[in-house]
N, C-alpha and C. Protein backbone atom coordinates (compact mmCIF):
# COMPACT_ATOMS: atom_id res chain seq x y z
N UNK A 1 50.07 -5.96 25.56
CA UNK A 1 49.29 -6.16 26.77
C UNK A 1 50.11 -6.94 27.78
N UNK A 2 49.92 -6.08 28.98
CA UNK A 2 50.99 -7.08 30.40
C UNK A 2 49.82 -7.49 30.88
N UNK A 3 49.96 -8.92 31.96
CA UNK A 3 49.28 -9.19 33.18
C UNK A 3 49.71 -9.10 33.82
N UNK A 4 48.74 -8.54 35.28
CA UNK A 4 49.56 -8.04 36.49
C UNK A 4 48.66 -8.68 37.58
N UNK A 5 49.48 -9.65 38.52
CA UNK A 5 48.88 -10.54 39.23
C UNK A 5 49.28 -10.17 41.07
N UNK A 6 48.39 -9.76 41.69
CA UNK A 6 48.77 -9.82 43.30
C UNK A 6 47.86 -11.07 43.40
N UNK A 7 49.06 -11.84 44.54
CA UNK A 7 48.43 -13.22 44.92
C UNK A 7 48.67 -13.56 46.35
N UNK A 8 47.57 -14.31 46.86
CA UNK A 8 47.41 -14.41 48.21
C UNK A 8 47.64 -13.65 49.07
N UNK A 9 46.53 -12.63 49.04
CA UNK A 9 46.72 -11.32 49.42
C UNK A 9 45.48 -11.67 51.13
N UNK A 10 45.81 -11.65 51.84
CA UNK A 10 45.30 -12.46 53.36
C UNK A 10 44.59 -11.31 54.08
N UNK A 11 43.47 -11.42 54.25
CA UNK A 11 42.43 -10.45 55.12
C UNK A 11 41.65 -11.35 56.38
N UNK A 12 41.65 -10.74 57.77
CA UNK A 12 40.69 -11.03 58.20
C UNK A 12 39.36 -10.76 58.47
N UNK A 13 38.42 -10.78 57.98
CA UNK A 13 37.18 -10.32 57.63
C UNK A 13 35.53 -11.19 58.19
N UNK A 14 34.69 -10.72 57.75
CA UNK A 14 32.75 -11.04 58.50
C UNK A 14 32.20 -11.23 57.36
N UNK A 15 32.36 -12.06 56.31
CA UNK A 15 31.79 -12.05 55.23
C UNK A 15 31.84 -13.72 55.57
N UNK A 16 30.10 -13.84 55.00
CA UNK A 16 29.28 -15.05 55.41
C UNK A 16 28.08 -15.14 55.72
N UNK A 17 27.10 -16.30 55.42
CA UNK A 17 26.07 -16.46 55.44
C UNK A 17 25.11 -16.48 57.05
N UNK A 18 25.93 -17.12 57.38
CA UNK A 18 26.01 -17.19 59.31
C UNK A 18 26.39 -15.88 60.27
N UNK A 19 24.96 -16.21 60.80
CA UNK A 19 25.19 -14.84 61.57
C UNK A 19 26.47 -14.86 62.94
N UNK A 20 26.87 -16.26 62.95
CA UNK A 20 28.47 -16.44 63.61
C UNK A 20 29.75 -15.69 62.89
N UNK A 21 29.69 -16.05 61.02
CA UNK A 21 30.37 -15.85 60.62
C UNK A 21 30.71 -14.24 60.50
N UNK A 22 29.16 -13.53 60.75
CA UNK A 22 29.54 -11.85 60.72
C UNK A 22 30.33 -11.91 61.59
N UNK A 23 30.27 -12.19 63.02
CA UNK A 23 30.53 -11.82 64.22
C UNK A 23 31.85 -11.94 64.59
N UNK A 24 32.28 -13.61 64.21
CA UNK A 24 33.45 -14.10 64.26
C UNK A 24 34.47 -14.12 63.83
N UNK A 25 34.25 -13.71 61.98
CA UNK A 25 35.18 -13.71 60.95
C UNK A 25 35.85 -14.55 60.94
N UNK A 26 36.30 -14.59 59.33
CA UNK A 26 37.40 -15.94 59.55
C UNK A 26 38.37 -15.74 58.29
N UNK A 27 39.01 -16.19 57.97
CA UNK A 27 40.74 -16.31 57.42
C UNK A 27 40.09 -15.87 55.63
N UNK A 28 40.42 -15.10 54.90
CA UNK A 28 40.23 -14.49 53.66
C UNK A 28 41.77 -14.74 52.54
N UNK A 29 41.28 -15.37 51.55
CA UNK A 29 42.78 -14.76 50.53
C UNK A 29 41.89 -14.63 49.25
N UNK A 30 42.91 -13.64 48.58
CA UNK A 30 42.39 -12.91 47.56
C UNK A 30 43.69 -12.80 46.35
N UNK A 31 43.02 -13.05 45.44
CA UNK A 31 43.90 -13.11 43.93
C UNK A 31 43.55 -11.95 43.36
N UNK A 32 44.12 -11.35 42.88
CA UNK A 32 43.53 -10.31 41.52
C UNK A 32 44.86 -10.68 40.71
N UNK A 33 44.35 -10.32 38.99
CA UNK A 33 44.44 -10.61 37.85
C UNK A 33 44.10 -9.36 37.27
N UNK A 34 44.86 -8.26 36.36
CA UNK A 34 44.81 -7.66 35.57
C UNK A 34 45.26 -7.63 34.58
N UNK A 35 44.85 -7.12 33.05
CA UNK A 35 45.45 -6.94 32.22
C UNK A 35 45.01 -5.72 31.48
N UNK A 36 46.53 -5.15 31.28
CA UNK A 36 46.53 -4.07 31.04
C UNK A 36 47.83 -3.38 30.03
N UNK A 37 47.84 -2.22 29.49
CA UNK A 37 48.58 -2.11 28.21
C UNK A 37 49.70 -1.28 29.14
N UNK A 38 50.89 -2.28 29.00
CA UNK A 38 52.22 -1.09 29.72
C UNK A 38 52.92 -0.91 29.03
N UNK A 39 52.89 -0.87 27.83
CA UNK A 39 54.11 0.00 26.80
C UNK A 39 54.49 0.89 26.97
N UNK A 40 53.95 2.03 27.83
CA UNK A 40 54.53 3.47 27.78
C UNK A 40 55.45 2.80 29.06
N UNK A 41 54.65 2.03 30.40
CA UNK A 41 55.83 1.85 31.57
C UNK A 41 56.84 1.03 31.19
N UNK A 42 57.15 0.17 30.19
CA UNK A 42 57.80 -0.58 30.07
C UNK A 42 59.34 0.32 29.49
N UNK A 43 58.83 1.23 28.40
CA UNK A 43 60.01 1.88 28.03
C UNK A 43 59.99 3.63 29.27
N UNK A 44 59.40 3.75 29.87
CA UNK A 44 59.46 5.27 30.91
C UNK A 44 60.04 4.52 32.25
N UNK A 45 59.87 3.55 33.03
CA UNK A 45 60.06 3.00 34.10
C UNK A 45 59.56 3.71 34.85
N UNK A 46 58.60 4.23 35.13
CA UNK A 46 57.81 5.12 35.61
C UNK A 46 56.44 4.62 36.35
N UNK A 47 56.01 4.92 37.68
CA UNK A 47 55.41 3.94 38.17
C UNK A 47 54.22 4.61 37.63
N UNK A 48 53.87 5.54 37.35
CA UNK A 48 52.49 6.74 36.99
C UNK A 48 51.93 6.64 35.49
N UNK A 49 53.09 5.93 35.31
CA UNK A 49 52.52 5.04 33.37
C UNK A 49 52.07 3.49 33.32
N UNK A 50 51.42 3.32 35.00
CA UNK A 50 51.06 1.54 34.99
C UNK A 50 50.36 1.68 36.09
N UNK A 51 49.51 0.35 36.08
CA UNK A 51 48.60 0.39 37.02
C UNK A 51 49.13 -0.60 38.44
N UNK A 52 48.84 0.76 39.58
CA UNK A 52 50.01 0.73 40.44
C UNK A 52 49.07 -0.44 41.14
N UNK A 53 49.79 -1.68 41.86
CA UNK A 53 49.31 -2.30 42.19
C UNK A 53 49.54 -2.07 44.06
N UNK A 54 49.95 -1.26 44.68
CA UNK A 54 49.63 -0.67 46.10
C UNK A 54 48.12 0.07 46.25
N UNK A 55 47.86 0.15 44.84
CA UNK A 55 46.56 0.89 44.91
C UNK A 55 45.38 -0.43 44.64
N UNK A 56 45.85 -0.90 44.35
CA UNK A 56 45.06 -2.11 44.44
C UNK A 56 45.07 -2.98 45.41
N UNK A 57 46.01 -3.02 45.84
CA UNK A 57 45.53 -3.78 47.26
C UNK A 57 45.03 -3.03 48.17
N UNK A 58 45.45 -1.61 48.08
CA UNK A 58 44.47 -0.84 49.18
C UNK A 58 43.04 -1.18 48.49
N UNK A 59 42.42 -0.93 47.12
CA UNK A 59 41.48 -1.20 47.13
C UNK A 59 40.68 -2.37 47.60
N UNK A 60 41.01 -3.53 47.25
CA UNK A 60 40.73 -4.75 48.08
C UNK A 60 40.24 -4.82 49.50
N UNK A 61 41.93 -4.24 50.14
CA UNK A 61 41.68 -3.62 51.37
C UNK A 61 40.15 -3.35 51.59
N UNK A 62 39.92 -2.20 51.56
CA UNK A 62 38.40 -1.07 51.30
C UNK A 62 37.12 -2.24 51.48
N UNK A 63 37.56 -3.21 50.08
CA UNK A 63 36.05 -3.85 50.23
C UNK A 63 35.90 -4.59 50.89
N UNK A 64 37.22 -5.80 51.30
CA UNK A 64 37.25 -6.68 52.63
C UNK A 64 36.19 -6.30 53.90
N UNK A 65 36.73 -4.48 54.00
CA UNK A 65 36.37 -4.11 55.18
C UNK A 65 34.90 -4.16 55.51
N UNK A 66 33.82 -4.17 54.02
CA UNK A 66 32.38 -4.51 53.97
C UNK A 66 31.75 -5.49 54.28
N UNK A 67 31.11 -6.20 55.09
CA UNK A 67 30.58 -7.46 54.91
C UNK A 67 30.03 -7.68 54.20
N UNK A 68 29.79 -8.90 54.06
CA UNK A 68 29.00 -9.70 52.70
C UNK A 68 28.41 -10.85 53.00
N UNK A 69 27.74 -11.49 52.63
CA UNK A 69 26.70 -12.50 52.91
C UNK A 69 27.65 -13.48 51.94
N UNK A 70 27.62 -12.89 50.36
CA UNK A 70 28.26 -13.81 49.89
C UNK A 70 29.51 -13.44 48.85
N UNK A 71 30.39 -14.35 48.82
CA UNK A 71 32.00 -14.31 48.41
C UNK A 71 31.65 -13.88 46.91
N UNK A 72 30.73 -13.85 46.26
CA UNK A 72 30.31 -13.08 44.35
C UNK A 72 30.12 -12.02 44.73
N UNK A 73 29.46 -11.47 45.67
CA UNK A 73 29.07 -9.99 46.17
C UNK A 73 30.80 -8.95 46.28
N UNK A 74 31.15 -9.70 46.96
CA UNK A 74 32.40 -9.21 47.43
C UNK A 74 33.52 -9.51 46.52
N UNK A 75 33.56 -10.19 45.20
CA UNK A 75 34.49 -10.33 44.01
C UNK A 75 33.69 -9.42 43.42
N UNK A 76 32.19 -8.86 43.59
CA UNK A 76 32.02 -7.87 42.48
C UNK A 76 32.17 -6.75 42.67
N UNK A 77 32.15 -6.71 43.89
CA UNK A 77 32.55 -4.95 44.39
C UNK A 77 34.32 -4.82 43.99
N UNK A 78 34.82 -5.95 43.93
CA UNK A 78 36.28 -5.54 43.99
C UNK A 78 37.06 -5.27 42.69
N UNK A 79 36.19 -5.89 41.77
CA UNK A 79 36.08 -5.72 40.60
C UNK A 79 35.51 -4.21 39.70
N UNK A 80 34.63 -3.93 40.35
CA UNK A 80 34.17 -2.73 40.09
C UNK A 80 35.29 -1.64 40.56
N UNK A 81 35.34 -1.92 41.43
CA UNK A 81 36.43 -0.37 42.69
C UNK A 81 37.74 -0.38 41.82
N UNK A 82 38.51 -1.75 41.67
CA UNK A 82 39.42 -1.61 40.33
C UNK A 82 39.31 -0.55 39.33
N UNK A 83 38.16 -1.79 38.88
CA UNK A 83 37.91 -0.63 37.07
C UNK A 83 37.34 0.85 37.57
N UNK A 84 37.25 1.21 38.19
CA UNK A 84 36.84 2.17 38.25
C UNK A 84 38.07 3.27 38.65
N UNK A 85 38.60 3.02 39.07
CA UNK A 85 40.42 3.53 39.37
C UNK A 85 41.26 3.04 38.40
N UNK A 86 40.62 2.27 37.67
CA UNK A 86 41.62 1.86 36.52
C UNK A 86 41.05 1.63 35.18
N UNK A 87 40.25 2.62 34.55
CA UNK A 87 39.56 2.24 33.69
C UNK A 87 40.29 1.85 32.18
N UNK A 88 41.49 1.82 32.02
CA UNK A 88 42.54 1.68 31.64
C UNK A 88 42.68 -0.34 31.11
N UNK A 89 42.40 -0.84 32.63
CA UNK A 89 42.38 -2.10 32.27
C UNK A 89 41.71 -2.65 31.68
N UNK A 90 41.95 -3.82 30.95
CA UNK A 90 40.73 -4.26 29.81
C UNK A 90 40.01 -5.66 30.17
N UNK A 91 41.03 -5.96 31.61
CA UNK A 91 40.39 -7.54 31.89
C UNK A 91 40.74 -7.20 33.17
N UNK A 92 39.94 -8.23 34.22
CA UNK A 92 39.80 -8.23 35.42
C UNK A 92 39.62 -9.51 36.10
N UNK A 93 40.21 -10.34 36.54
CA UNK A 93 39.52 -11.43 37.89
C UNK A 93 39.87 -11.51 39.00
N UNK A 94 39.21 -11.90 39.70
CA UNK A 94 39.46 -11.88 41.03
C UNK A 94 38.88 -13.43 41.77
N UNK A 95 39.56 -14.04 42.45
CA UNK A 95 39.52 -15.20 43.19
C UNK A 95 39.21 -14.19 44.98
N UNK A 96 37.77 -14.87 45.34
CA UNK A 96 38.29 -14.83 46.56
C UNK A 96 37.94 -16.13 47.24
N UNK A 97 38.84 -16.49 48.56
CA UNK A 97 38.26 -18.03 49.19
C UNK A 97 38.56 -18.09 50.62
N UNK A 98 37.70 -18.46 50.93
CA UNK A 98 37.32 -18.25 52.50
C UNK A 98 37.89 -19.42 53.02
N UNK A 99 38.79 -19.68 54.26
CA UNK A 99 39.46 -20.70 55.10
C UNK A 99 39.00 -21.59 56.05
N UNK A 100 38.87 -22.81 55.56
CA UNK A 100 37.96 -23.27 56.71
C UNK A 100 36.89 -22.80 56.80
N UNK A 101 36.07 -23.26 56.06
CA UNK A 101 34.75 -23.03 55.90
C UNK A 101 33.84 -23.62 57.14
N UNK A 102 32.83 -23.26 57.86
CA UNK A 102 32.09 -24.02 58.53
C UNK A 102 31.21 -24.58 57.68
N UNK A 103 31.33 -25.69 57.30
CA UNK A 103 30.60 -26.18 56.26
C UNK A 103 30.30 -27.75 57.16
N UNK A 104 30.31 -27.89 58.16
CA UNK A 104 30.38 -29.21 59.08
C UNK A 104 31.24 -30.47 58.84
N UNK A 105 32.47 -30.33 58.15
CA UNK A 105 33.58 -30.86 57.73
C UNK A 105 35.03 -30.76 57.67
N UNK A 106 35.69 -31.52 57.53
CA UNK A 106 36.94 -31.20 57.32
C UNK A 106 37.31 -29.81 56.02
N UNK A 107 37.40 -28.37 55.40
CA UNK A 107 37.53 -28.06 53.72
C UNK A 107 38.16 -27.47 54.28
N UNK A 108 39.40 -27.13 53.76
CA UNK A 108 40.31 -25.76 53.77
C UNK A 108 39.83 -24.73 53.17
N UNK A 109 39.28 -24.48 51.78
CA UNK A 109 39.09 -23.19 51.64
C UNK A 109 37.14 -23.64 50.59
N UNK A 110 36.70 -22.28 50.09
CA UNK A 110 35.51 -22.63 49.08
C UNK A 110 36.23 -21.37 48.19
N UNK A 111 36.03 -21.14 47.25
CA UNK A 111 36.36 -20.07 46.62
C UNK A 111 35.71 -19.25 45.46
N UNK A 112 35.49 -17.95 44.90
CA UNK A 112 34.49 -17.93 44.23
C UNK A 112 35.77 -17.01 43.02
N UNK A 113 35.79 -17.03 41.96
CA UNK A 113 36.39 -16.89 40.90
C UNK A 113 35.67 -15.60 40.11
N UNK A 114 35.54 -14.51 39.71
CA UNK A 114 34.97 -14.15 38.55
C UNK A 114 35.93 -13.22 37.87
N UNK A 115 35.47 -13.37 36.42
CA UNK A 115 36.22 -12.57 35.68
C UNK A 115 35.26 -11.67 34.35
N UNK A 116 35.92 -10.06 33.97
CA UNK A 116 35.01 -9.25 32.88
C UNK A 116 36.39 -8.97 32.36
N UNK A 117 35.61 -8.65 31.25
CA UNK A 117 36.52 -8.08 30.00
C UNK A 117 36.11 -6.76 29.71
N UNK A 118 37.00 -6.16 29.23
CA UNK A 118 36.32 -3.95 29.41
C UNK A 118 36.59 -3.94 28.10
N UNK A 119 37.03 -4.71 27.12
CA UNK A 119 37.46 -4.47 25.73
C UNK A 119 36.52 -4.34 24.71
């Protein structure tokens, strides 16, 4: 089993509770975490024997483009759209965390974490 990690992957996006935040959008980064069996890519070098990770950030891409009320909504869709193009993988997480939160304070980011297992 490999893990295969895209990190700080930067969207600007309308996902938020505030009907400012639809409107306005604000600063997005996104982790994904896979794991997945590359023995056949490891000895083929072959990009069509592993799970291509351009296809995964387009997927990401895709769901960014949805709004969301809230940052679990939008780690679960991204999670799903994965496995579902990759049913292959046996684990999944995804970090996403929003920048500067209007939260009436100084925070750089809030972030929401989830992770499934397909095994």
């Amino acid at each position: 089993m490999a893990i295969i990690q895209v990190e700080n992957i930067e969207f600007y996006a309308y996902h938020g509770c505030f009907q400012e935040e639809q409107v306005v959008g604000n600063q997005f980064l996104v982790d994904v975490l896979v794991e997945t069996d590359t023995a056949k890519a490891q000895l083929s070098d072959k990009l069509h024997d592993t799970v291509n990770y351009q296809v995964i950030y387009n997927l990401i891409k895709e769901e960014m483009k949805i709004k969301s009320k809230l940052l679990e909504h939008v780690s679960e869709r991204i999670i799903n759209s994965i496995h579902s193009n990759f049913p292959e993988i046996t684990r999944i997480r995804v970090k996403v965390s929003k920048m500067n939160p209007p939260l009436g304070g100084k925070i750089e980011r809030v972030s929401v974490t989830l992770e499934r297992n397909f095994a």
